[in-house]
Structures are given as C-alpha cells and as structure tokens.
Protein backbone atom coordinates (compact mmCIF):
# COMPACT_ATOMS: atom_id res chain seq x y z
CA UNK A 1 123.03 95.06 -85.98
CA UNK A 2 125.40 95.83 -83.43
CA UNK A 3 125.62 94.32 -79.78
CA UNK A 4 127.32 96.51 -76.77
CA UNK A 5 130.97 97.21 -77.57
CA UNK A 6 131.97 94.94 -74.19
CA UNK A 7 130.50 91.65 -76.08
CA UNK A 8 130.79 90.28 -79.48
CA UNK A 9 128.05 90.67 -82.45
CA UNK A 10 125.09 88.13 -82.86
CA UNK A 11 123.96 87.88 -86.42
CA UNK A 12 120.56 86.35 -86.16
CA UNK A 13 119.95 83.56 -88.34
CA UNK A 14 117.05 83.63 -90.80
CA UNK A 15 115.94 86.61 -89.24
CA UNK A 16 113.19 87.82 -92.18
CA UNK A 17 111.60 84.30 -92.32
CA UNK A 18 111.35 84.09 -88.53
CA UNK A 19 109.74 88.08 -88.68
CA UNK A 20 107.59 86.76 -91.49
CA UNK A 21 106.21 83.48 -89.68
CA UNK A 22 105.14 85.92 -86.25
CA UNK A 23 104.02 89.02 -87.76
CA UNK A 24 100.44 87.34 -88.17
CA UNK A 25 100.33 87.16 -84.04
CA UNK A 26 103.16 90.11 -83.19
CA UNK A 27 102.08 92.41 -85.71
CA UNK A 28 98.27 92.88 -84.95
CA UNK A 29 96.94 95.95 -83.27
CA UNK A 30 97.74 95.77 -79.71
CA UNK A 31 100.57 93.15 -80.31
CA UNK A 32 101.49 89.99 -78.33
CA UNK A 33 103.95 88.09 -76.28
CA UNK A 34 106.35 86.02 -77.53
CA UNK A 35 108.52 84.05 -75.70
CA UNK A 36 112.87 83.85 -76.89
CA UNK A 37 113.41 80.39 -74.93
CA UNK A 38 117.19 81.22 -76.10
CA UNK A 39 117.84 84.47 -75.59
CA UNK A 40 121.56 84.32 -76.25
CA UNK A 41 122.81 87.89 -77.35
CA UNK A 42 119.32 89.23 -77.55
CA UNK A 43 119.62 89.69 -81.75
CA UNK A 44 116.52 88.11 -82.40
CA UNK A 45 115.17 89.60 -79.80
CA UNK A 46 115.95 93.08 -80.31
CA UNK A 47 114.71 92.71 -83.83
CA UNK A 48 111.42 91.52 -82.86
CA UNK A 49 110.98 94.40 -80.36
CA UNK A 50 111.76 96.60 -83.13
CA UNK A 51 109.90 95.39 -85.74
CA UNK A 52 106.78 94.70 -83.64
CA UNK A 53 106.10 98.34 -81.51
CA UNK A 54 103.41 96.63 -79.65
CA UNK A 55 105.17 93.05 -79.04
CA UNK A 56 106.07 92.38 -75.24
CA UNK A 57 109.36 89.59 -74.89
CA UNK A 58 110.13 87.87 -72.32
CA UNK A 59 113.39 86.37 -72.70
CA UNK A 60 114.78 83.35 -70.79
CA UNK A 61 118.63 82.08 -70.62
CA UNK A 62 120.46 79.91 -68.73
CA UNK A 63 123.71 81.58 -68.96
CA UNK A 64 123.65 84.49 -66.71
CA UNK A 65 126.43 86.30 -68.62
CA UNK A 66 124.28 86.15 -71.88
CA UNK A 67 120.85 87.76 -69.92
CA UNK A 68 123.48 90.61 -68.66
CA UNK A 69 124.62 91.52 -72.69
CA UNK A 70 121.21 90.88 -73.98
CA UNK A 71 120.19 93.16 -71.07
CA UNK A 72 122.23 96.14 -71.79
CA UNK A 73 121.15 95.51 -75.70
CA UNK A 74 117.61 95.05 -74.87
CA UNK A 75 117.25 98.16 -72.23
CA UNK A 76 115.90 100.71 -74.83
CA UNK A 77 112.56 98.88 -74.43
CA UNK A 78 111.79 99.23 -71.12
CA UNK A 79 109.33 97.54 -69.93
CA UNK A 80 108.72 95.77 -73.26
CA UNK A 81 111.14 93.40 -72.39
CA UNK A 82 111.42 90.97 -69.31
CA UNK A 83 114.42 88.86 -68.85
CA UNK A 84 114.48 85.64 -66.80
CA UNK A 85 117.36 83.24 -65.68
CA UNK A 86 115.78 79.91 -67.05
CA UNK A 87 116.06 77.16 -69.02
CA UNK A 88 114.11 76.38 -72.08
CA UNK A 89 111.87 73.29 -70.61
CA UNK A 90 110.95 75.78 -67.58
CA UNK A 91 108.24 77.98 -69.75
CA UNK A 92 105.42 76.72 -67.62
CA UNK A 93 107.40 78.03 -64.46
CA UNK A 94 107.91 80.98 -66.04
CA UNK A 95 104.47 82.02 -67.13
CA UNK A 96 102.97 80.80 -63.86
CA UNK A 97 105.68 83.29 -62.03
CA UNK A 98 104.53 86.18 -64.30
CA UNK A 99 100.80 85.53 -63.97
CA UNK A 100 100.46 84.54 -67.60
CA UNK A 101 97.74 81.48 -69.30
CA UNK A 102 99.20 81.80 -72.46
CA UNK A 103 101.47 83.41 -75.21
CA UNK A 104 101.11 84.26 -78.68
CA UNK A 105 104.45 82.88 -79.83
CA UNK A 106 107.39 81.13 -78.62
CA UNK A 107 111.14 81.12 -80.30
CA UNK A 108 114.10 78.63 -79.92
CA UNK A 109 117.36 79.24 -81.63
CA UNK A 110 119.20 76.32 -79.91
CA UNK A 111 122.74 75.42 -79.64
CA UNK A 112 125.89 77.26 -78.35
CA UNK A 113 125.51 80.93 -78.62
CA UNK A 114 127.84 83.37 -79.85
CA UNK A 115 128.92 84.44 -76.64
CA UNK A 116 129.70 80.97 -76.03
CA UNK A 117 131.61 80.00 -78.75
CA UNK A 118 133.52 83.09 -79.05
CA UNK A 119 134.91 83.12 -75.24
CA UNK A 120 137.55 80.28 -74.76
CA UNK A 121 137.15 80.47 -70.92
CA UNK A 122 133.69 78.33 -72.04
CA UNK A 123 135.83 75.28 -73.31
CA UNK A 124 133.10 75.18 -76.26
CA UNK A 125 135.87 75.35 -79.08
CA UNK A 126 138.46 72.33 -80.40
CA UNK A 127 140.29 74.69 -82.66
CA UNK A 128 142.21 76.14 -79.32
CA UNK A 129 143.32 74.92 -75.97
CA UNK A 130 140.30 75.89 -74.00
CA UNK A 131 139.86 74.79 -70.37
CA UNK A 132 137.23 71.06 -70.64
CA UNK A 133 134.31 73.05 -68.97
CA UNK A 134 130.88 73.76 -71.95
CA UNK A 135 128.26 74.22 -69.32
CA UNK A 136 125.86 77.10 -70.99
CA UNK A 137 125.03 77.41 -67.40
CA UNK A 138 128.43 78.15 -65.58
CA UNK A 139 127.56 78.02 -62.34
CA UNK A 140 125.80 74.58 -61.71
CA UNK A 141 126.27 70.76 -63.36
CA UNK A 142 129.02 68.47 -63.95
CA UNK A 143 131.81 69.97 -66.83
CA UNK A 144 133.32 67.82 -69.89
CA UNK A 145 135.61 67.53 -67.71
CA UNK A 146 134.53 65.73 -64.86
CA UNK A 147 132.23 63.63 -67.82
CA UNK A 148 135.28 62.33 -69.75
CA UNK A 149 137.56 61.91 -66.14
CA UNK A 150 135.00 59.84 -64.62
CA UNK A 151 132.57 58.13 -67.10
CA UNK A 152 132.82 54.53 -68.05
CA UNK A 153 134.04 53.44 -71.69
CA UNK A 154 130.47 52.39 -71.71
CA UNK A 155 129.05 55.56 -70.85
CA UNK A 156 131.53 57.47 -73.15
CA UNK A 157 130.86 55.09 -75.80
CA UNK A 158 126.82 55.88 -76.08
CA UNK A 159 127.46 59.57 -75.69
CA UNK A 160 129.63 59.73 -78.55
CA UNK A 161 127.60 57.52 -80.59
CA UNK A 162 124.37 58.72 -79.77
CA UNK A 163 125.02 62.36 -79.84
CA UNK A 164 128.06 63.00 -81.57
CA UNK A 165 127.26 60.29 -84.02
CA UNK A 166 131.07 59.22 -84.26
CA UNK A 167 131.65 56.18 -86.07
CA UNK A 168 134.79 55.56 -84.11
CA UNK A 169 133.24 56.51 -80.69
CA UNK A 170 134.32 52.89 -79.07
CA UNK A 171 137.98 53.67 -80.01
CA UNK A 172 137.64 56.77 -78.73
CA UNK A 173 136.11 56.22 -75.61
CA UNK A 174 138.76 53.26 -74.85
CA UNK A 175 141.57 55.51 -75.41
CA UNK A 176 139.98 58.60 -73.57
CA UNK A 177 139.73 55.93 -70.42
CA UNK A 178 143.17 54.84 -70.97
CA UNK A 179 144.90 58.37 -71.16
CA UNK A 180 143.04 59.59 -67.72
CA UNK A 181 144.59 57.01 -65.70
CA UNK A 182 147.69 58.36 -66.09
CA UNK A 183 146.80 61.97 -66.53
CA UNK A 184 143.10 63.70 -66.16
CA UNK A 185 141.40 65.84 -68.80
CA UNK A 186 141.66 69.81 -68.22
CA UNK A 187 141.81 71.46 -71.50
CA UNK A 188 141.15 70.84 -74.91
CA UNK A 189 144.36 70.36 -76.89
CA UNK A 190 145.10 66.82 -75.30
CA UNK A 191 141.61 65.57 -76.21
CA UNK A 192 141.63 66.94 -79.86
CA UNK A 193 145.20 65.08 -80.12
CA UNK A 194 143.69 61.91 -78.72
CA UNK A 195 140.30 62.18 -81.01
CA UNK A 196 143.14 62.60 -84.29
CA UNK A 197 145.03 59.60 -83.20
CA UNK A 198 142.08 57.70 -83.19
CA UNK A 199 140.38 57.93 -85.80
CA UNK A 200 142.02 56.22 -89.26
CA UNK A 201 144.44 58.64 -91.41
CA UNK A 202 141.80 58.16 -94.41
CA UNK A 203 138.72 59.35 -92.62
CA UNK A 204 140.18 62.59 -90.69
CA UNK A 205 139.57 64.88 -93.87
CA UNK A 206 135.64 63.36 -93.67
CA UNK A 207 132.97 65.52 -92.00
CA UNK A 208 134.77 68.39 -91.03
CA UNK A 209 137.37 68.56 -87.95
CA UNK A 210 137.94 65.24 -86.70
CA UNK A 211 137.06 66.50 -82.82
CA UNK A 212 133.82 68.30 -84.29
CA UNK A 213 131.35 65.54 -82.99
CA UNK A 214 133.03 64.62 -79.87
CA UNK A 215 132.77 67.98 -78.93
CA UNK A 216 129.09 68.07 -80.03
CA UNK A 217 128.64 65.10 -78.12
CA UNK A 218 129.86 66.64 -74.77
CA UNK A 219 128.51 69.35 -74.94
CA UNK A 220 124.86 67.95 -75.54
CA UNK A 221 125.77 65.43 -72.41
CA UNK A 222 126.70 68.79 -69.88
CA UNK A 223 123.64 70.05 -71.00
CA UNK A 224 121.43 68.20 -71.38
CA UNK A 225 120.08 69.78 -74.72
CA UNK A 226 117.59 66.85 -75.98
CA UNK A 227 115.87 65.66 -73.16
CA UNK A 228 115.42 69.38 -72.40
CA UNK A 229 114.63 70.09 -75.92
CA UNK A 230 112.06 67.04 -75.59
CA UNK A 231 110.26 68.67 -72.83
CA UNK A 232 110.85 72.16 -73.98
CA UNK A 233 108.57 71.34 -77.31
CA UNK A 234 105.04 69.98 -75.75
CA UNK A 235 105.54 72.73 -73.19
CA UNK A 236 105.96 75.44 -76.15
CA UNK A 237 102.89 74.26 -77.89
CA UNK A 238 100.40 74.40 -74.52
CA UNK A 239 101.92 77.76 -73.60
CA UNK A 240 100.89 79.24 -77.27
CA UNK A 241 96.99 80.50 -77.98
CA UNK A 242 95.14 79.00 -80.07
CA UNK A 243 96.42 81.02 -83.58
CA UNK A 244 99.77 81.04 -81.58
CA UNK A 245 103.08 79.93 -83.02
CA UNK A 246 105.84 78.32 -82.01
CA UNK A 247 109.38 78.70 -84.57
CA UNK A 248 112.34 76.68 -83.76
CA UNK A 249 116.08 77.21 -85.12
CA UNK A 250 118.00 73.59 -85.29
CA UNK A 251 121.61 73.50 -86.10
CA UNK A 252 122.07 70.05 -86.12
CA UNK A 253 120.43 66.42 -87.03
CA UNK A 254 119.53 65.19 -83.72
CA UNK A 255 117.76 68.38 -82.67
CA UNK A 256 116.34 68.59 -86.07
CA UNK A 257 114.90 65.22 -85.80
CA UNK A 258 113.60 65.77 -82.61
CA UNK A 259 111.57 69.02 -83.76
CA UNK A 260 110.32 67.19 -87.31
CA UNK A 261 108.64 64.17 -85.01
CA UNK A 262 107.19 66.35 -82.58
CA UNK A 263 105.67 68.59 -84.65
CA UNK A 264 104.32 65.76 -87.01
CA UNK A 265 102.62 63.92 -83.94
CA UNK A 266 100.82 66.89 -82.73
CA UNK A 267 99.91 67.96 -86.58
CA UNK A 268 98.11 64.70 -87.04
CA UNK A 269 94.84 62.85 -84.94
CA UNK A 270 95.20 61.90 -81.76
CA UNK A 271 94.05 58.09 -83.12
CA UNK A 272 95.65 54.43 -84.30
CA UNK A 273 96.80 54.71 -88.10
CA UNK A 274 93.46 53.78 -90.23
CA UNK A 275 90.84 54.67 -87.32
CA UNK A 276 87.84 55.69 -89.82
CA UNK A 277 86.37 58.40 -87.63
CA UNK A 278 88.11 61.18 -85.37
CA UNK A 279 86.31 61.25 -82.01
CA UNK A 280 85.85 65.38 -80.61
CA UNK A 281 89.18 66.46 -78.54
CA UNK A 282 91.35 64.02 -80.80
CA UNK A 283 92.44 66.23 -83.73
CA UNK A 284 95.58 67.71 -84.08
CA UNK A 285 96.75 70.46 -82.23
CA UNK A 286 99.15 71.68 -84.73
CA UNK A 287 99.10 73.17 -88.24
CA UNK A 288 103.03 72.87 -89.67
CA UNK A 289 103.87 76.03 -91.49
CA UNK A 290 106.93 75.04 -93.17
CA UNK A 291 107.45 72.14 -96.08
CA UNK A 292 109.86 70.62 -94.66
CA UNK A 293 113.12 72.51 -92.95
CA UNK A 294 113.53 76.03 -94.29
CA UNK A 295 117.21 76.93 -94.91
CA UNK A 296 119.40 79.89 -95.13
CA UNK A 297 120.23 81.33 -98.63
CA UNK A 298 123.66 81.03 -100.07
CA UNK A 299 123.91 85.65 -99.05
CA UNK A 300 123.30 84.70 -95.94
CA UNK A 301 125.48 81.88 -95.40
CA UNK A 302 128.22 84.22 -96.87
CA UNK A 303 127.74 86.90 -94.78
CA UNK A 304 127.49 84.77 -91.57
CA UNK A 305 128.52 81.40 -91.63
CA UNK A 306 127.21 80.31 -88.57
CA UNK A 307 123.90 79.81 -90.63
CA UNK A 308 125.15 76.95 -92.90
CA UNK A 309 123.84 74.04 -90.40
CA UNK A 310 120.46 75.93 -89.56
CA UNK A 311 117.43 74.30 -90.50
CA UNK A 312 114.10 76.35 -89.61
CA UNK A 313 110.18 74.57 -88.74
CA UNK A 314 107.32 76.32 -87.59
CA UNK A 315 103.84 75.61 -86.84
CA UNK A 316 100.45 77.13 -85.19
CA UNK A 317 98.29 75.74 -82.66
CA UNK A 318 94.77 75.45 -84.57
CA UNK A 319 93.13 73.95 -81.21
CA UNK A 320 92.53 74.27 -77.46
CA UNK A 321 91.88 71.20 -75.07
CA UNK A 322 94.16 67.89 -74.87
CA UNK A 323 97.59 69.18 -73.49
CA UNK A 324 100.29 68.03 -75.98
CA UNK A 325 102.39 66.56 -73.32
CA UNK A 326 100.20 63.99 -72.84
CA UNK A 327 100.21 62.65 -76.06
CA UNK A 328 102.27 60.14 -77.19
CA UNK A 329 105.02 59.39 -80.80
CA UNK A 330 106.84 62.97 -79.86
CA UNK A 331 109.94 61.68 -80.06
C-alpha cells in the first residue's frame, strides 16, 4: 500500500483483524460510519474505504501535516471521506459539528505516527540529534523542551516514573535539573548522553535503548495521551449504535492498561460486586470481542516492525441508555 511519493509509507498494523472485527457494521448493505480518531497517514483508512464501498470515514488528527498526506491519499473517495483537525477526546464535538447522533464504529491506532517518527524536525526520535520539540500537534502546547528546562525534579521525577516507567527516573530527573542550569535542553543528543550516564553500566543493555522510556515519557507529558485517551474511550462507546464497535490499537502498557479497565467496567453491571439482582438501565454496555489483547503474527512483525509492541481489544455496544462517562472503575 503505497502513500503519496512526497510522504513516507504507513503499513497498517493488524489490518485483516481490524477489517474482520467492522465488517459486521461496515460491510452491510448501505454501509456505515466509522470514525479513525488517529488518522495518521490515512492507511487504515484508505483500506477501510476500499474494502467497505458503502462505508463513509470521517477522519480526525491533530497534526495538520498528517490530515494534508492522508488527504491527498484519501481524495479518490470523494465525498466518502471527511477529514477534521481534532483530537481524539473531541468525537462528541465532532459529531455535533457534522449533525451526527451516532456512528457505527470508531478506530484508535494511538501513539506517534509514521510521519512523526520518520521526520526528525518532530524531535520524536533518540537515535539522532533531533530538535526537543514531540508535540503531535505542532502548532500549540508546551515542547519537551520547555518540560525538561522548566519542570521541577519533582515534576520530572513522576513523569518519568509514571509514564516512562524508568526505574532510575529520580537520578535522572536530578541530573536533567542540574545540567539546565548551566546549559538548556534544545536537541536530543545531550539528553540521550545524560539518560546513558545515568543509568548503571549493568542495566543499559536492559529494555531496549536506555533513552527509550524517557522519551516515551515526554512525549506522553506534551501530549497529553492518557488523560486524553481516558476521555477519548467513554466518549467512543456513547458515540457508537447500539451493534456499534469501537477497536483500539495500543502500543504500549500504560495505554494498554488503560483500554483493558475501561472496557472491563463497561462489559460488566453497573452494581457493587455480589449485588444478587441487576436493576433495568444497570447492565453492561459493552460486549468485549477479543480474549484478551490480540497480537501481530511473527509475518507481520517481519515485514513491519513497528507492529511488535501492538496489542489489539475490541468490543460492541449491546445497549442504549446510561452514558458510559458517567460510570465509574474506567480507569
């Protein structure tokens, strides 16, 4: 699958097993609308459009040079395809603005996108010297940058911890505060030399690139990601139908666990643990259609790497009433 020449290729991830969990609402005579929350290069997208003739997407992103490629990709379909400068928690915006009550599917394929990881003006990569900046949305919010220049240890401490879960995240933090005072963050290479030094000889060659969950951990700060994420979810589920579904791609642990607990809360009674009798309007909203976290298979991992970390959960909204944002245990 090929993306315009001017931008690099997007390999969707676990594309047949996210075509197989939305045919039963895309596929139908006269289609439906899904909603890609993470529109990215448009590869999911574009295969959805293709594979569903009747499906209408509307596509949201809040990187505005992702909705331009995914534009030119997605222009074939006309009117089959509306494109919207959003971010993921802003669905019920975004279906009010189009005159819409519901949807028959929504899609999130979170993280950084290939766009984003493949330009270095981003500052999303630790393998380079890449100016500090990993906003998905480059023209508003604070940068890594400005996060690691002005935070305190504190601060920097609980951000690494939290979401880069770094063991070493105090010693990182205290040295990141240390180094600033006598000259600010910019770019990358500094940092990455700073994360090496320390953490202990023995436990570099652990976990990957030692600079791997700092860099995680910034980037989810910038943006945001989880306490969008933890909106985006409830949202998701009172946008869909009933017989809707809503799939979501995780690529790592936090956002994982995240989409597990949500989508167990909602797939259970609406009642205290042991309550003998369900009352009307309390049963679950959601039916989970994966065991568990669907995976890629070793061919796919092969072919495109950036499906190692992916883990896959889907479910379908099996009743109307309650919103599920005003439940409670989704995170």
């Amino acid at each position: 699958m090929n993306a315009c020449a001017d931008h690099p290729v997007h390999v969707p991830v676990l594309a047949d097993r996210v075509v197989e969990l939305l045919a039963p609402v895309l596929g139908r005579p006269g289609g439906g609308v899904v909603v890609d929350t993470t529109l990215g290069l448009g590869g999911h997208a574009e295969l959805l459009l293709r594979e569903f003739p009747d499906a209408r997407l509307i596509g949201l992103d809040r990187d505005p040079h992702a909705l331009d490629a995914a534009r030119e990709r997605l222009d074939e379909f006309g009117e089959r395809s509306t494109l919207l400068h959003a971010v993921y928690d802003e669905i019920p915006d975004v279906l009010d603005q189009l005159g819409l009550t519901e949807v028959d599917a929504v899609l999130f394929d979170l993280g950084v996108s290939s766009l984003q990881l493949d330009d270095p003006s981003r500052g999303f990569a630790y393998s380079r010297d890449v100016t500090l900046d990993m906003r998905m949305d480059p023209t508003r919010g604070i940068t890594a940058a400005e996060v690691l220049n002005t935070y305190p240890v504190t601060d920097l401490t609980r951000i690494l911890r939290d979401y880069g879960e770094e063991r070493f995240a105090r010693r990182i933090a205290e040295r990141i505060v240390r180094e600033r005072a006598n000259t600010p963050f910019t770019t990358s290479a500094g940092l990455v030399d700073l994360i090496r030094g320390a953490i202990p000889a023995a436990k570099r060659q652990v976990g990957g690139h030692p600079a791997k969950r700092t860099f995680q951990a910034l980037r989810i700060e910038v943006n945001g990601e989880l306490a969008v994420l933890q909106r985006a979810l409830p949202a998701a589920v009172d946008a869909v139908a009933v017989g809707g579904r809503v799939v979501v791609l995780a690529y790592h642990s936090l956002e994982d666990r995240l989409v597990k607990q949500t989508f167990a809360a909602l797939a259970r009674p609406d009642v205290p643990d042991g309550f003998p009798v369900v009352p009307p309007g309390h049963e679950a909203v959601l039916r989970l259609l994966t065991r568990g976290a669907d995976k890629a298979s070793d061919e796919e991992i092969t072919a495109n790497p950036r499906a190692t970390s992916a883990r896959l959960r889907a479910v379908e909204r099996i009743r109307a009433g309650r919103k599920s944002s005003d439940r409670g245990g989704t995170a």
